[in-house]
Structure formats: structure tokens, C-alpha cells
Protein backbone atom coordinates (compact mmCIF):
# COMPACT_ATOMS: atom_id res chain seq x y z
CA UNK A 1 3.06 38.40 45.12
CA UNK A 2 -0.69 39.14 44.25
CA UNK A 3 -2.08 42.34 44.81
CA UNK A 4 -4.80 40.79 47.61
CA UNK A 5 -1.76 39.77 49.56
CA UNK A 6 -0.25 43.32 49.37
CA UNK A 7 -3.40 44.84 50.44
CA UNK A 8 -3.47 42.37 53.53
CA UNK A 9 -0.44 42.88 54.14
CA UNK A 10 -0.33 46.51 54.72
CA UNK A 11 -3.54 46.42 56.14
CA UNK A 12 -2.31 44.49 58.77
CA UNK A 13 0.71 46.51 59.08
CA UNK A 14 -1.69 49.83 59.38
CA UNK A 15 -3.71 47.75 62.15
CA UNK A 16 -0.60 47.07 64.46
CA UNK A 17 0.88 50.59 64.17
CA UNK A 18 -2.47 52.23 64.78
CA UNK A 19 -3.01 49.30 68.21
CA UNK A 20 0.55 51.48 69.15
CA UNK A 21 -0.66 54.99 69.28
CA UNK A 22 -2.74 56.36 72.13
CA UNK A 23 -6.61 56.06 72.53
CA UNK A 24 -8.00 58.84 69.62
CA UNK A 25 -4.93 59.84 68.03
CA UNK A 26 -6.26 58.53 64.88
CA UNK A 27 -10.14 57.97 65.37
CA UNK A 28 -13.27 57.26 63.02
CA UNK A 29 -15.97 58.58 65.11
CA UNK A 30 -17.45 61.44 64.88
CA UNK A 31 -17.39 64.46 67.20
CA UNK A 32 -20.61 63.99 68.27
CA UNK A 33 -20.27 59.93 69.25
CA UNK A 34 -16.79 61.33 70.52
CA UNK A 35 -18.48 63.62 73.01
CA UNK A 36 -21.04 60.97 74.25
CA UNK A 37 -18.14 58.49 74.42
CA UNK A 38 -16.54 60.99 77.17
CA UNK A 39 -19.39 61.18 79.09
CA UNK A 40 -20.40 57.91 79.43
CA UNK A 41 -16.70 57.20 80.45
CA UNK A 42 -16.86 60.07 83.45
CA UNK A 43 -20.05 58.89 84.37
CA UNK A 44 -19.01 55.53 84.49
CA UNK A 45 -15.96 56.06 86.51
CA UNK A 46 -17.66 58.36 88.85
CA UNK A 47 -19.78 55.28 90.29
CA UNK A 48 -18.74 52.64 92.53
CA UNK A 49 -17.86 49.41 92.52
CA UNK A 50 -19.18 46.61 90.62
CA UNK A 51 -19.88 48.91 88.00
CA UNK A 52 -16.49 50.15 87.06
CA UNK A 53 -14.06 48.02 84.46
CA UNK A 54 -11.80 46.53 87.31
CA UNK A 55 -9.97 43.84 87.78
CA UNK A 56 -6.99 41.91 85.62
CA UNK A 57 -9.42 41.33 82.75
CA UNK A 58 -11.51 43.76 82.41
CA UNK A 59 -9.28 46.73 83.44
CA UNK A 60 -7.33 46.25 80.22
CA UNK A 61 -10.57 45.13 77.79
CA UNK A 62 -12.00 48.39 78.28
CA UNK A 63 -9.02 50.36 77.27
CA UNK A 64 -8.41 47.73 74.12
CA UNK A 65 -12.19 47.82 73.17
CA UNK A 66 -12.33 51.51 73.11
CA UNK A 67 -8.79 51.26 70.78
CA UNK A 68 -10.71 49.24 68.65
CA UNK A 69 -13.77 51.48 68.50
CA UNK A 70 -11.41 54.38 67.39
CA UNK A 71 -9.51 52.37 64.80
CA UNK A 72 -12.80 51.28 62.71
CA UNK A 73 -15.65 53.53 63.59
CA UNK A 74 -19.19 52.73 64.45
CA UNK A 75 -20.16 50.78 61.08
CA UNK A 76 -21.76 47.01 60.42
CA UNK A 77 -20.55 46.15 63.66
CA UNK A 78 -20.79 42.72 62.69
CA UNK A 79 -18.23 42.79 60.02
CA UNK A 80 -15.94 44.48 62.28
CA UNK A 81 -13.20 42.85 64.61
CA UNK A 82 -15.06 44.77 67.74
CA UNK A 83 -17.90 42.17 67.12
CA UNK A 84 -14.83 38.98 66.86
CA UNK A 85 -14.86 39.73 70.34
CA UNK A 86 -18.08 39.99 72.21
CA UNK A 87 -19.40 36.98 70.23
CA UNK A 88 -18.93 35.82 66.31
CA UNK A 89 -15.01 34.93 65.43
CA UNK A 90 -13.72 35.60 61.95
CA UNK A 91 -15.17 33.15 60.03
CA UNK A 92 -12.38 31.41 59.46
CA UNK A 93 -11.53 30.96 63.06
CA UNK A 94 -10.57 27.40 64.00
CA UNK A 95 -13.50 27.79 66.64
CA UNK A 96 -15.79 26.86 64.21
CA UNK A 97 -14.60 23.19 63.83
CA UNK A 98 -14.37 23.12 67.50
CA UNK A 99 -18.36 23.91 67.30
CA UNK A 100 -18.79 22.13 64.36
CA UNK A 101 -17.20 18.84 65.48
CA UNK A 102 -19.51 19.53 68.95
CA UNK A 103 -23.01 20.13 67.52
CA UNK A 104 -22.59 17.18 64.95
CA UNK A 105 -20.85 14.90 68.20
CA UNK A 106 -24.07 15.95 70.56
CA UNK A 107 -26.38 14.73 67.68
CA UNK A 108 -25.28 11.63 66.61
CA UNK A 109 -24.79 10.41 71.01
CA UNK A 110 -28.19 10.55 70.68
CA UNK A 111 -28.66 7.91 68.38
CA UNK A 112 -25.67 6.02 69.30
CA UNK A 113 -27.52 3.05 70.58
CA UNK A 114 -24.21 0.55 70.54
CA UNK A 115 -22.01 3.36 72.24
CA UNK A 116 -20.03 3.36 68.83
CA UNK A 117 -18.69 7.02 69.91
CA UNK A 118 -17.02 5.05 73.05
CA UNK A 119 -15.01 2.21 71.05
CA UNK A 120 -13.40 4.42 68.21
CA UNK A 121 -11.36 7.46 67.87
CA UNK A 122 -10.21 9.29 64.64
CA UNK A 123 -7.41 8.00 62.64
CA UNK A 124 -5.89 11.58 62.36
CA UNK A 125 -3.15 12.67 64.40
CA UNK A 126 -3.06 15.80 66.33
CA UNK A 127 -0.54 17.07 64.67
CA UNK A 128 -2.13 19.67 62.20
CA UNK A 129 -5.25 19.96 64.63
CA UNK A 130 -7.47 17.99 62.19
CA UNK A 131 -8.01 15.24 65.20
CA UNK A 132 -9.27 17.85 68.19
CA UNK A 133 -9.98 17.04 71.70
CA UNK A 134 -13.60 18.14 72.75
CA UNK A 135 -14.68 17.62 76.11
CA UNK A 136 -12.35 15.24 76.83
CA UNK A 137 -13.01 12.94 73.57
CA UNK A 138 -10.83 12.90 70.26
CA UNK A 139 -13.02 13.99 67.49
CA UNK A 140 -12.47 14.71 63.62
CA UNK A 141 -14.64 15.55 60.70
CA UNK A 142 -14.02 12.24 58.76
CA UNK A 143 -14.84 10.60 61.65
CA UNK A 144 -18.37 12.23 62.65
CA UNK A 145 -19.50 12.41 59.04
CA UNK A 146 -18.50 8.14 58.97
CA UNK A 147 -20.01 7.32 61.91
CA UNK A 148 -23.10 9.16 60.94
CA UNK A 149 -23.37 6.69 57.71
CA UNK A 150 -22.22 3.68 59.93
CA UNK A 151 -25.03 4.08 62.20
CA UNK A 152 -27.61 4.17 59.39
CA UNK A 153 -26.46 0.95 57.87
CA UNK A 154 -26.47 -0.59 61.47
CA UNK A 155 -29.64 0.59 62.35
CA UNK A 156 -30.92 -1.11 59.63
CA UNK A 157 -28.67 -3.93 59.63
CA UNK A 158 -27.26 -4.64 63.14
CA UNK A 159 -25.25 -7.84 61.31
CA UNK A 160 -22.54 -5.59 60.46
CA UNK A 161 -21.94 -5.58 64.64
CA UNK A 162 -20.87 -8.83 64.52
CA UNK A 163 -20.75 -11.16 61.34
CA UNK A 164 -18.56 -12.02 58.72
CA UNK A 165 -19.78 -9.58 56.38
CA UNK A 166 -18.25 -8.59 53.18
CA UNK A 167 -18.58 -4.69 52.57
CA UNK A 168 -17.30 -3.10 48.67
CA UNK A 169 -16.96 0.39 49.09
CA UNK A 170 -16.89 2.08 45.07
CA UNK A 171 -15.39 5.58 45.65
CA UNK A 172 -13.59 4.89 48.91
CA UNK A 173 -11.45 7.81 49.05
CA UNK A 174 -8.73 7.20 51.65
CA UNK A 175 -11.02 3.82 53.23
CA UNK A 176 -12.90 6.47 55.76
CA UNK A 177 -15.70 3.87 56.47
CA UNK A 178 -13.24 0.78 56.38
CA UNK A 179 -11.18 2.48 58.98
CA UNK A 180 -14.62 2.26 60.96
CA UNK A 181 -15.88 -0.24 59.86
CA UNK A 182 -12.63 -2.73 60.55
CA UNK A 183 -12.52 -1.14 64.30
CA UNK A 184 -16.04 -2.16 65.07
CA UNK A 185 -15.98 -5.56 63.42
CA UNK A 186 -13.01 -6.95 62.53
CA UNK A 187 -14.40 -10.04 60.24
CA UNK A 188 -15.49 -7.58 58.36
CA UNK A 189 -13.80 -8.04 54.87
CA UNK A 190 -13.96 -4.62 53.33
CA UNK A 191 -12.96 -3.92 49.44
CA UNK A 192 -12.02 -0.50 47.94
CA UNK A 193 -12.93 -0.33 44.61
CA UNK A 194 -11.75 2.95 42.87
CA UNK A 195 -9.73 5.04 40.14
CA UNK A 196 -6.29 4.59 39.98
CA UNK A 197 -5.17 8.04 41.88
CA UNK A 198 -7.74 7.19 44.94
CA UNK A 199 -7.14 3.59 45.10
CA UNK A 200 -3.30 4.42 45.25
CA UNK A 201 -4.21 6.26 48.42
CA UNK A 202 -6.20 4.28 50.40
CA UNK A 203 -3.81 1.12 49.78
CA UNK A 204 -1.16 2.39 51.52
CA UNK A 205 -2.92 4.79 53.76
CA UNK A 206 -5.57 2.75 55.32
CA UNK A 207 -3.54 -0.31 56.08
CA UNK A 208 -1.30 2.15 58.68
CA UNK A 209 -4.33 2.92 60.37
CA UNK A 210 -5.51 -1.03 60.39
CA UNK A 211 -2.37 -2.19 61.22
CA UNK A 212 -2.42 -6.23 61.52
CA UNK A 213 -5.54 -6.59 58.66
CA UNK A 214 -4.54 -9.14 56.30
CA UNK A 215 -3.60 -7.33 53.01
CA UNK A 216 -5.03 -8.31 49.52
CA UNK A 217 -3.38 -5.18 46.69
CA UNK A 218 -4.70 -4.07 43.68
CA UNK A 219 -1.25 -6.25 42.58
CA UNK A 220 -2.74 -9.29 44.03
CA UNK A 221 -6.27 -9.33 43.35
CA UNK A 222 -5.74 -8.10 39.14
CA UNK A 223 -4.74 -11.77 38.66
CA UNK A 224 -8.13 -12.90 40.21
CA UNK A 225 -10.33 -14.03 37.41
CA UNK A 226 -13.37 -13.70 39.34
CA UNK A 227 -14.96 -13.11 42.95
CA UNK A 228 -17.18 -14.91 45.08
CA UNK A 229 -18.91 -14.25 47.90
CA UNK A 230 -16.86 -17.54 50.01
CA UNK A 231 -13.66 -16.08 48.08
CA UNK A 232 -14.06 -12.43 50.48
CA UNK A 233 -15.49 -14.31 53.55
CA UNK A 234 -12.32 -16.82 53.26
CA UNK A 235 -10.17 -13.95 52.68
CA UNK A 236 -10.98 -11.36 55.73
CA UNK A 237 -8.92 -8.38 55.47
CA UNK A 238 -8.23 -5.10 53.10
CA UNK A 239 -8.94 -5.48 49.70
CA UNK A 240 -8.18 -3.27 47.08
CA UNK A 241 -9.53 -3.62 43.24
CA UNK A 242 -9.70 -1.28 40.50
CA UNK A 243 -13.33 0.16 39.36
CA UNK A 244 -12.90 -2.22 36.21
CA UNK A 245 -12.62 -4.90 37.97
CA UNK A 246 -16.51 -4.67 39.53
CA UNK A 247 -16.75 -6.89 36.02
CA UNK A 248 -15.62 -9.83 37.86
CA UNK A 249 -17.77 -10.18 40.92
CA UNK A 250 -19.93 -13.12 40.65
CA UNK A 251 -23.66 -12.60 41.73
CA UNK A 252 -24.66 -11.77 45.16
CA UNK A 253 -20.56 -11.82 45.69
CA UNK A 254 -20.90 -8.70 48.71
CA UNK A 255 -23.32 -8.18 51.58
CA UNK A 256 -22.95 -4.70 51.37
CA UNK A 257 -22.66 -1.71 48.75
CA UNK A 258 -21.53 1.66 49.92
CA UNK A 259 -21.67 4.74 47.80
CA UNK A 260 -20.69 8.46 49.56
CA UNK A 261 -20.19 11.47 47.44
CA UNK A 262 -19.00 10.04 43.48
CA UNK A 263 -21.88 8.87 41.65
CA UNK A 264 -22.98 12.81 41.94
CA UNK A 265 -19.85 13.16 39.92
CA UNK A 266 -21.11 10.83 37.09
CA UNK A 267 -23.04 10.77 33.72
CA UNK A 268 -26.47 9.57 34.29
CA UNK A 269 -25.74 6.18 31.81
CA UNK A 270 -22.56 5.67 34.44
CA UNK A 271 -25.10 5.84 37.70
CA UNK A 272 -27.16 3.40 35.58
CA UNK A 273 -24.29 1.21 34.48
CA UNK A 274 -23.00 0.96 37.91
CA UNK A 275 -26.79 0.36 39.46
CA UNK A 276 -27.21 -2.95 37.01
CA UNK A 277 -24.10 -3.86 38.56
CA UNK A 278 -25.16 -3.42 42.40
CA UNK A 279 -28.67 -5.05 41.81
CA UNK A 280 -26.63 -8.29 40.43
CA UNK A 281 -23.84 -8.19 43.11
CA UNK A 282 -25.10 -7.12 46.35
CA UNK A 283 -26.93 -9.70 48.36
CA UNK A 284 -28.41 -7.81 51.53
CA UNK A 285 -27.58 -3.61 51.50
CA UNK A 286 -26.88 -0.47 49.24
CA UNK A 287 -26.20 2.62 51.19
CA UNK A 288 -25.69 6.11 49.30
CA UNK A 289 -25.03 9.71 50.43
CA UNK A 290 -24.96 12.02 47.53
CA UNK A 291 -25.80 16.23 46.99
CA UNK A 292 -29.01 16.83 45.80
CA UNK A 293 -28.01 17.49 42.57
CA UNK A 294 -25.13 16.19 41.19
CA UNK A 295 -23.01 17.37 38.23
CA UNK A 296 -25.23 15.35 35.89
CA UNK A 297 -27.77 13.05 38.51
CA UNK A 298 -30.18 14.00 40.20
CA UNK A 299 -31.68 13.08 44.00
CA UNK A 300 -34.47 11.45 41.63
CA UNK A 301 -32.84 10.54 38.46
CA UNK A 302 -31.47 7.57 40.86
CA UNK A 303 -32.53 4.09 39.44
CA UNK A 304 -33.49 2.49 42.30
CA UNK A 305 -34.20 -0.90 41.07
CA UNK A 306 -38.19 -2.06 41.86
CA UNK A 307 -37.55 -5.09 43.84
CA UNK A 308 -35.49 -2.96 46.27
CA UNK A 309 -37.12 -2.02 49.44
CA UNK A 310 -36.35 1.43 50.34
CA UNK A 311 -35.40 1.96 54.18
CA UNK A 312 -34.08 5.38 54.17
CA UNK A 313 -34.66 8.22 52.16
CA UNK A 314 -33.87 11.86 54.36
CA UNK A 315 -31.20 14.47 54.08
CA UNK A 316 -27.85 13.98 55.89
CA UNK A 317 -27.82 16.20 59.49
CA UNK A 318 -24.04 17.79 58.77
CA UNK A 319 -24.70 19.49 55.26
CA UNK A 320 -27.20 21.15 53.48
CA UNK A 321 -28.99 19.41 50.06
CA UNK A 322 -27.30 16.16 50.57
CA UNK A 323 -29.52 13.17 51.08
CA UNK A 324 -28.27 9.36 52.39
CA UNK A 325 -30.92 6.03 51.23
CA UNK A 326 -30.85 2.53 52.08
CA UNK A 327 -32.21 -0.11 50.24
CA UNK A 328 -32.92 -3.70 51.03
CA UNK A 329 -32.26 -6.23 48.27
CA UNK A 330 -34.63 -8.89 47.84
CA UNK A 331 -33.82 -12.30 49.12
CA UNK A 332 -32.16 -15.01 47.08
């Protein structure tokens, strides 16, 4: 056992011994803030009612408070437990997601012009509190930060509502934007292209959340010697490919080419690799969301190609220094 965990340990064994003992046994203050404590406590109880700590809550708060006040002094109040309870938890409370999920919920229903909020929920269960209610509607962080990039590309393109679209996601993770994607379309045909550890994931994970969606495995499509755009149309479902095979998609073979989070991970020659690729592949739509600066790329080493027509260039609303674009390819 580490020596932090000792310390914390103790620390917390000190706490709850100290909570036991009677106000000022053991106290931090000083005599003189323990003389002006006193007198603001007979003055207090020498007036009348409201003013007096009464009642079931309040009655006990005071005498818990002033506990508190004895245990850890008058220091940075701020970094003290005292202040955990007038206002600012711990920060890592689990309040904080509740706020967190809130503030980013509140924002996006304002630009939730298709009352996307209102058709899906989160895939997560409730079970290890990553799916929360909030005011009476099931939210999640996977699902605020999707919808958020699902309401740019619709914005922008309002096909993706209701078409047969074909959408290739490169660096998928667990199909986050499929799951959406799939729930507000289904003739959508959405591919995960990724490593082997990530595509592993979302190939069995996302088709238990898309239960029904026709399946098309890494297993079944490695045999394909090439893609076409009629081949994903014809094919509507899940489809799973490795990052290699991006090699076999014919020109203007998807509608739509997503990007969140891994070309930041990249060399700069990979970002430009993969960008040859998208200008030859995609037919309408690239969307990105990346940091600011990546472990090797840049927000302007990006080689956005010329005949692209940039939509959307502004920093995401749930993170600092990250950024999301949109570009329009030009037509056939």
C-alpha cells in the first residue's frame, strides 16, 4: 500500500474520531477568534426568533459547522471542507457531472432545431451512474459531446435527417456517432474504420446498442476487393473495416467523413496521407474535432485541400483549445 493511501487513510481516521469528541476539545482557533466565537453565539441565542438556528435542519448544522470550524481552523476557507458545504463540493464530487451534463444540455436545446435531444437517449446504462437523469431526461457525456458534432454536420447538411447516406467514421472509438447517427436515420449506412484494438470494440459493442442493424464484420468486408459508393447504399447497416483497408474505397465511395480526436495523435505526413485519401473518397462532407495542438499537428498545419469550401471553423463549447471544421467538397 502506497504511502498517499496511508496518509489518507489515517487522515480520515483522525477526521471521524475528532467529528466524536465534543465542540473545542481539540480546536485550531485561536483564543482570541475563540472568545469572539462565544460571543457571537450568546448574542445570537439571546435574540428571538427567526434569527436563532432552529428547526430540524438548521438546529443540528450549526452545531456540525462549528465542529468543523474547530477541527481545521480559520485558513483558505476554500480549500477546506467548511467551504464543501456552503457552496463548492470537493472537486471530485459527482455533482460536477450533474452540472456539467446540465450546462452543456441547456446549450446545445438551444440550437436543437430538429428536437434531436427529444428522439435519443444515451446508450449507457445507469448502472455505474455514467447515464444520469437530469430534470427528468437521461443524459451522458458521450452523448452531449455527439450530439454537439451531429448537429454541426446537420446544420450544414440536413440530408443526413433523412437520406440514404453513407457515413465512414476513421477513429470511431466504441461507434459514439453511429449510435446517433443510426437512431436518427436509420438508412444511414455507417462504417468504422480503425486499429485493430478499437475496431474490436466497437464491433461487438455498438451492434448491442443498434440491435436489428444489418451487420457487415471486419471478417466479412477483408474479402471485399474494393468499395463503392452503390456497394454501402445497397448494403445499409454496421460496417466495420480496418484503417488499411481505406486503400480500397473507390472515388467519391462515402457521403460523409468524420474525424473526432485521432488525427491530433498523428505524424503530420499521416494527417497528410489520410487527407489525399478523404479529398479522393468523400463526395459531399468532412467533419473534424481535434485539440489545438496535437502531439505532432497543429489547428493550422491541417491540409485542407483548396477546392474545399470551409463551413465551420470555431472552437468546440464543452472543452477548452479544441476546435471542430466542416468542409464542403466540390461537386462531381
Amino acid at each position: 500500500m502506497s504511502k498517499a493511501i496511508l496518509q489518507e487513510l489515517r487522515s480520515s481516521l483522525e477526521d471521524r474520531v475528532k467529528h466524536l469528541l465534543p465542540n473545542g476539545v481539540i480546536t485550531k482557533l485561536s483564543a482570541v477568534q475563540l472568545q469572539e466565537l462565544d460571543e457571537m453565539k450568546r448574542d445570537n441565542l439571546s435574540s428571538t426568533h427567526p434569527f436563532i438556528p432552529t428547526g430540524i435542519v438548521w438546529e443540528k448544522l450549526s452545531v456540525l459547522f462549528e465542529k468543523r470550524l474547530h477541527i481545521d481552523g480559520l485558513g483558505i476557507v476554500e480549500d477546506q471542507t467548511l467551504n464543501h458545504w456552503f457552496s463548492a463540493f470537493k472537486p471530485t464530487h459527482k455533482k460536477y457531472y450533474f452540472y456539467a451534463l446540465w450546462m452543456l444540455y441547456t446549450r446545445l436545446k438551444e440550437r436543437d432545431t430538429y428536437n434531436l435531444l427529444d428522439k435519443t437517449t444515451p446508450s449507457a446504462s445507469r448502472k455505474k451512474g455514467i447515464a444520469i437523469e437530469v430534470n427528468g431526461k437521461m443524459l451522458s457525456w458521450d452523448y452531449l459531446i455527439s450530439m454537439e458534432s451531429v448537429m454541426t454536420m446537420i446544420e450544414y447538411y440536413p440530408e443526413l435527417l433523412t437520406q440514404k447516406k453513407v457515413v465512414l467514421d476513421l477513429g470511431a472509438g466504441w461507434g459514439r456517432m453511429g449510435y446517433l447517427l443510426k437512431t436518427i436515420n436509420p438508412l444511414i449506412t455507417y462504417i468504422v474504420s480503425d486499429i485493430p484494438v478499437s475496431l474490436m470494440v466497437s464491433q461487438y459493442y455498438l451492434p448491442s446498442v443498434l440491435q436489428g442493424e444489418k451487420l457487415f464484420r471486419y471478417q466479412d468486408n477483408k474479402t471485399i476487393k474494393s468499395f463503392s459508393h452503390g456497394y454501402f447504399v445497397n448494403n445499409t447497416g454496421l460496417h466495420f473495416i480496418a484503417s488499411q483497408d481505406l486503400a480500397k474505397l473507390e472515388d467519391k465511395s462515402v457521403d460523409v467523413f468524420i474525424n473526432i480526436a485521432s488525427f491530433q495523435e498523428m505524424t503530420q505526413a499521416q494527417v497528410d496521407s489520410y487527407f489525399g485519401i478523404i479529398h479522393k473518397v468523400t463526395k459531399d462532407i468532412l467533419y473534424l474535432e481535434q485539440r489545438y495542438e496535437g502531439d505532432a499537428v497543429t489547428r493550422e498545419s491541417y491540409p485542407y485541400h483548396p477546392q474545399w469550401k470551409k463551413c465551420v471553423d470555431r472552437d468546440v463549447i464543452f472543452a477548452p483549445r479544441y476546435f471542430e471544421s466542416l468542409y464542403k467538397m466540390p461537386p462531381i
